[in-house]
N, C-alpha and C. Protein backbone atom coordinates (compact mmCIF):
# COMPACT_ATOMS: atom_id res chain seq x y z
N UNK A 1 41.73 31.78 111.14
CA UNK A 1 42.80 31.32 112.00
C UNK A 1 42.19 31.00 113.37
N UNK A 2 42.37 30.03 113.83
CA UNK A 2 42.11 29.31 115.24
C UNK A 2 42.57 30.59 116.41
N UNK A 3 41.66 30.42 117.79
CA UNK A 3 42.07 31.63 118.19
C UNK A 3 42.54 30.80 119.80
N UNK A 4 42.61 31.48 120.90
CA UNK A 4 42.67 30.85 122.01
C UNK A 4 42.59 31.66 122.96
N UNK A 5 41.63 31.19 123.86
CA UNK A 5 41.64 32.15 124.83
C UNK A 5 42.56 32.41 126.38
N UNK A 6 42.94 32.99 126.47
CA UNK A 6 43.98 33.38 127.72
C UNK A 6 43.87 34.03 129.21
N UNK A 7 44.61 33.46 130.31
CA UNK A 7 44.08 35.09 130.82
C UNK A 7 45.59 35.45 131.18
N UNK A 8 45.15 36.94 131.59
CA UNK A 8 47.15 37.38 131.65
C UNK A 8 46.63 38.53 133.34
N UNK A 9 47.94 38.67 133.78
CA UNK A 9 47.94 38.87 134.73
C UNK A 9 48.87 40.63 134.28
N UNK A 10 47.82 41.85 134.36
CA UNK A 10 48.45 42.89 133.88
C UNK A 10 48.36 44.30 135.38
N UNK A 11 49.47 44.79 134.89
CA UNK A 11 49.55 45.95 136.07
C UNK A 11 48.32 47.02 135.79
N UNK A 12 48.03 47.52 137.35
CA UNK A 12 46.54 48.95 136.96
C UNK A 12 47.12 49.60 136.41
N UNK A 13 48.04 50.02 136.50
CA UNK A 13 48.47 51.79 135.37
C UNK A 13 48.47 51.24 133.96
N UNK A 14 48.89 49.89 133.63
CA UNK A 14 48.97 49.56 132.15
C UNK A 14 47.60 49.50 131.54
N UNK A 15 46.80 48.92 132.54
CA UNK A 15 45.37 48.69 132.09
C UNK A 15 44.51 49.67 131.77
N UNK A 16 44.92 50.65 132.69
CA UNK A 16 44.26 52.07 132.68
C UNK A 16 44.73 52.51 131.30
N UNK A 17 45.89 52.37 131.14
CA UNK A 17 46.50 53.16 129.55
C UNK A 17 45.57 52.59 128.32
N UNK A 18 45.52 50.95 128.51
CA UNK A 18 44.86 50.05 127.51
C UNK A 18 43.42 50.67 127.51
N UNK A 19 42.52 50.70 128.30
CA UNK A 19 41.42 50.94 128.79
C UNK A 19 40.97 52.49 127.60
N UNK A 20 42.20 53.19 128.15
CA UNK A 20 41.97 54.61 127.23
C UNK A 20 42.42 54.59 126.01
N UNK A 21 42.78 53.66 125.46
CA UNK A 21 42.92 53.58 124.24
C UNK A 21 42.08 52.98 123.50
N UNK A 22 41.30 52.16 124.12
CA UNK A 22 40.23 51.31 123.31
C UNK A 22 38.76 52.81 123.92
N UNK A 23 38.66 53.42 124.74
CA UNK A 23 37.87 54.25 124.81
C UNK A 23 38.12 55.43 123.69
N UNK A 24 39.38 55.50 123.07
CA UNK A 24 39.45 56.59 122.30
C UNK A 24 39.53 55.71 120.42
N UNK A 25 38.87 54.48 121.20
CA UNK A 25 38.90 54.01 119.85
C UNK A 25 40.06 53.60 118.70
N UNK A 26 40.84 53.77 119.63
CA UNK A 26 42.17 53.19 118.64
C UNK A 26 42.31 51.97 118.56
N UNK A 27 41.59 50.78 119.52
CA UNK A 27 41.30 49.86 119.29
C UNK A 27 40.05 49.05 119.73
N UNK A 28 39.27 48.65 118.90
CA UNK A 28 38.14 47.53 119.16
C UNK A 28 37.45 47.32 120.44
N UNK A 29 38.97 47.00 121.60
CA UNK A 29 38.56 46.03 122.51
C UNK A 29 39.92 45.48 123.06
N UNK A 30 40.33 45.25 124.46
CA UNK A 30 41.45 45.23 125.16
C UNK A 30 41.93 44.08 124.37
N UNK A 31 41.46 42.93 123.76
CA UNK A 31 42.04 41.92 123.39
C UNK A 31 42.81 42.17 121.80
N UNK A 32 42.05 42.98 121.50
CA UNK A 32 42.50 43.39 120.24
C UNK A 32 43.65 44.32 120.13
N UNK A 33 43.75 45.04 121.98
CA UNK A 33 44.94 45.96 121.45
C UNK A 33 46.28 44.70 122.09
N UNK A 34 45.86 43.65 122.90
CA UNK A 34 46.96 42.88 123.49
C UNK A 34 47.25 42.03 122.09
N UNK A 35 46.63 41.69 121.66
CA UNK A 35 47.34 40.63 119.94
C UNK A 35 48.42 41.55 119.11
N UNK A 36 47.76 42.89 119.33
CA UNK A 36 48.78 43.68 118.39
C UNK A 36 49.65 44.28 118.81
N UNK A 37 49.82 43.97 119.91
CA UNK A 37 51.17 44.22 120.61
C UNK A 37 52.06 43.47 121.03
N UNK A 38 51.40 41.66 121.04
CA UNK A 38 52.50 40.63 120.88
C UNK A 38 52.67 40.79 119.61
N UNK A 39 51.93 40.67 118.63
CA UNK A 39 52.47 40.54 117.41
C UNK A 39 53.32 41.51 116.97
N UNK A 40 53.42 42.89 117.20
CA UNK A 40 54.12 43.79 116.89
C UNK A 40 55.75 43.24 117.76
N UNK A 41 55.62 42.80 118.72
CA UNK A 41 56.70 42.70 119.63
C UNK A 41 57.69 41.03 119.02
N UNK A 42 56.79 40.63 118.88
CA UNK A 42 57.09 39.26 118.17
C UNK A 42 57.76 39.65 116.90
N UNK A 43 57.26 40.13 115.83
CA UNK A 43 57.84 40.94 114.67
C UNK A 43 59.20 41.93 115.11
N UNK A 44 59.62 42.55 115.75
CA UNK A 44 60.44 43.12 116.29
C UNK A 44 61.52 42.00 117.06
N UNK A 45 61.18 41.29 117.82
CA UNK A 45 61.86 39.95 118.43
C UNK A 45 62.45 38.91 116.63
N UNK A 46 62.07 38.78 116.00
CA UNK A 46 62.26 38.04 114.51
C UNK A 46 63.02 38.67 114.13
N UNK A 47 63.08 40.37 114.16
CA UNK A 47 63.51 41.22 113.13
C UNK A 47 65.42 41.45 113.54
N UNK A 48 65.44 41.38 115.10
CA UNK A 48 66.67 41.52 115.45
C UNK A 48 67.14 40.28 115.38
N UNK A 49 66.70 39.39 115.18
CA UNK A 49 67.40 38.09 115.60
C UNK A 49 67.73 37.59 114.04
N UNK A 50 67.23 38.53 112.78
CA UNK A 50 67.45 38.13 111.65
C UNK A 50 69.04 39.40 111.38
N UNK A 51 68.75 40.54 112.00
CA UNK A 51 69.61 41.25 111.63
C UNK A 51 71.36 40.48 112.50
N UNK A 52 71.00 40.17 113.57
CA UNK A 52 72.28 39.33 114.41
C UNK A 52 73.10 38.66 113.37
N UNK A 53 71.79 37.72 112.88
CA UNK A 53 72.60 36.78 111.75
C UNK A 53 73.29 37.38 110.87
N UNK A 54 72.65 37.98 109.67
CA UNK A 54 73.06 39.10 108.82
C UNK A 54 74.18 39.81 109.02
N UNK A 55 74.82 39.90 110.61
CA UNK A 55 75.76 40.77 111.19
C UNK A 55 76.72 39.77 111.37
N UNK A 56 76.64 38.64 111.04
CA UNK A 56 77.91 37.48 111.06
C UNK A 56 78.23 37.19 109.70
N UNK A 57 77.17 37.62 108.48
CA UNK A 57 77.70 37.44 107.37
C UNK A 57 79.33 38.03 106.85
N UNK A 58 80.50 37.36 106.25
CA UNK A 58 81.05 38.22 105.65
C UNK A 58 81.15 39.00 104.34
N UNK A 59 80.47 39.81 104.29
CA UNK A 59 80.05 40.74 103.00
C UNK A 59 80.77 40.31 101.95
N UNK A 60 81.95 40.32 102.00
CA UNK A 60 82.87 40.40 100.90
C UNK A 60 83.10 38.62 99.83
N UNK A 61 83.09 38.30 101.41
CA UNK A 61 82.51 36.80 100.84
C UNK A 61 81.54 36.35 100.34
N UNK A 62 80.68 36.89 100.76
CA UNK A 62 79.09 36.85 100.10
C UNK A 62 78.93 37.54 98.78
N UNK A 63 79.40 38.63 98.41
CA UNK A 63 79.59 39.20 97.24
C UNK A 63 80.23 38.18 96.30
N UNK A 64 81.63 38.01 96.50
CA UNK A 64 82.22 36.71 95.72
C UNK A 64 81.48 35.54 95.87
N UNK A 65 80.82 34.98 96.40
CA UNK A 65 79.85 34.12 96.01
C UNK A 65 78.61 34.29 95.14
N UNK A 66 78.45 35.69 95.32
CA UNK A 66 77.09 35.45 94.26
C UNK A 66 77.68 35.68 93.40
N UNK A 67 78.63 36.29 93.32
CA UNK A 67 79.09 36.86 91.19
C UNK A 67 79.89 35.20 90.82
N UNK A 68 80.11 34.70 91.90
CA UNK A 68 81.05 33.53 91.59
C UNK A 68 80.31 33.14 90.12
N UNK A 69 80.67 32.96 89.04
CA UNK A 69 80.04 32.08 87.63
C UNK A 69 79.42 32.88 87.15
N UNK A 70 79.38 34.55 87.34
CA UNK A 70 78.50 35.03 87.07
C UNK A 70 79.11 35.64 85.36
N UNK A 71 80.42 35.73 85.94
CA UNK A 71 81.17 36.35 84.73
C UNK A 71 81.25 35.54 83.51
N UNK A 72 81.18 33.75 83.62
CA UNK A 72 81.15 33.11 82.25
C UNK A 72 79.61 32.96 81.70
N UNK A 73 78.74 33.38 82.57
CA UNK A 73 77.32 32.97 82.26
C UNK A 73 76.87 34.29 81.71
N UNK A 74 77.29 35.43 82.48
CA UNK A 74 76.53 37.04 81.31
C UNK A 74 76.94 36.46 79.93
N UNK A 75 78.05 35.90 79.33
CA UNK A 75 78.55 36.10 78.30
C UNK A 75 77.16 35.06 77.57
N UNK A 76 76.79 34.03 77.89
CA UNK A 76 75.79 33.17 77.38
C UNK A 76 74.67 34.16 77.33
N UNK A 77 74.19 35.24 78.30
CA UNK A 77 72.75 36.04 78.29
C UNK A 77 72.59 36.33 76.93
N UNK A 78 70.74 36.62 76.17
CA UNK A 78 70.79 36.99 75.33
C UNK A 78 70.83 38.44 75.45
N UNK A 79 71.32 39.16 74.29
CA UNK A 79 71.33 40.37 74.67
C UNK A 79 70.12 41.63 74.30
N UNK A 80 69.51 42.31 75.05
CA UNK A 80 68.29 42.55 74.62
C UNK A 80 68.01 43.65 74.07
């Protein structure tokens, strides 16, 4: 995957935290712990914005839609 390089503008106390975490080896290298923390944050940003939707579904309607045809078509299933 293509990469790109950046620069970011971060607070001392955050850096200091980053700093000790890649010294205690939990990660690689400051860049490596900043990818996995957009990406983690990005994944989390996707995850609510899928549940929002999900939260406008109406269940009940959605239920009757999937069984909708479901009842003349079991009868065609073979039976196993």
């Amino acid at each position: 995957m293509p990469v790109s390089k950046i620069a970011i503008t971060i607070d001392d106390k955050m850096l200091e935290q980053l700093d000790r975490l890649v010294k205690a080896r939990l990660f690689p290298n400051r860049s490596k712990a900043i990818q996995e923390a957009i990406a983690e944050k990005l994944d989390k940003i996707e995850k609510r914005r899928l549940a929002r939707e999900c939260a406008k579904l109406d269940a009940v309607f959605e239920q009757t839609m999937a069984e909708e045809g479901l009842s003349t078509e079991i009868e065609e299933w073979p039976e196993y």
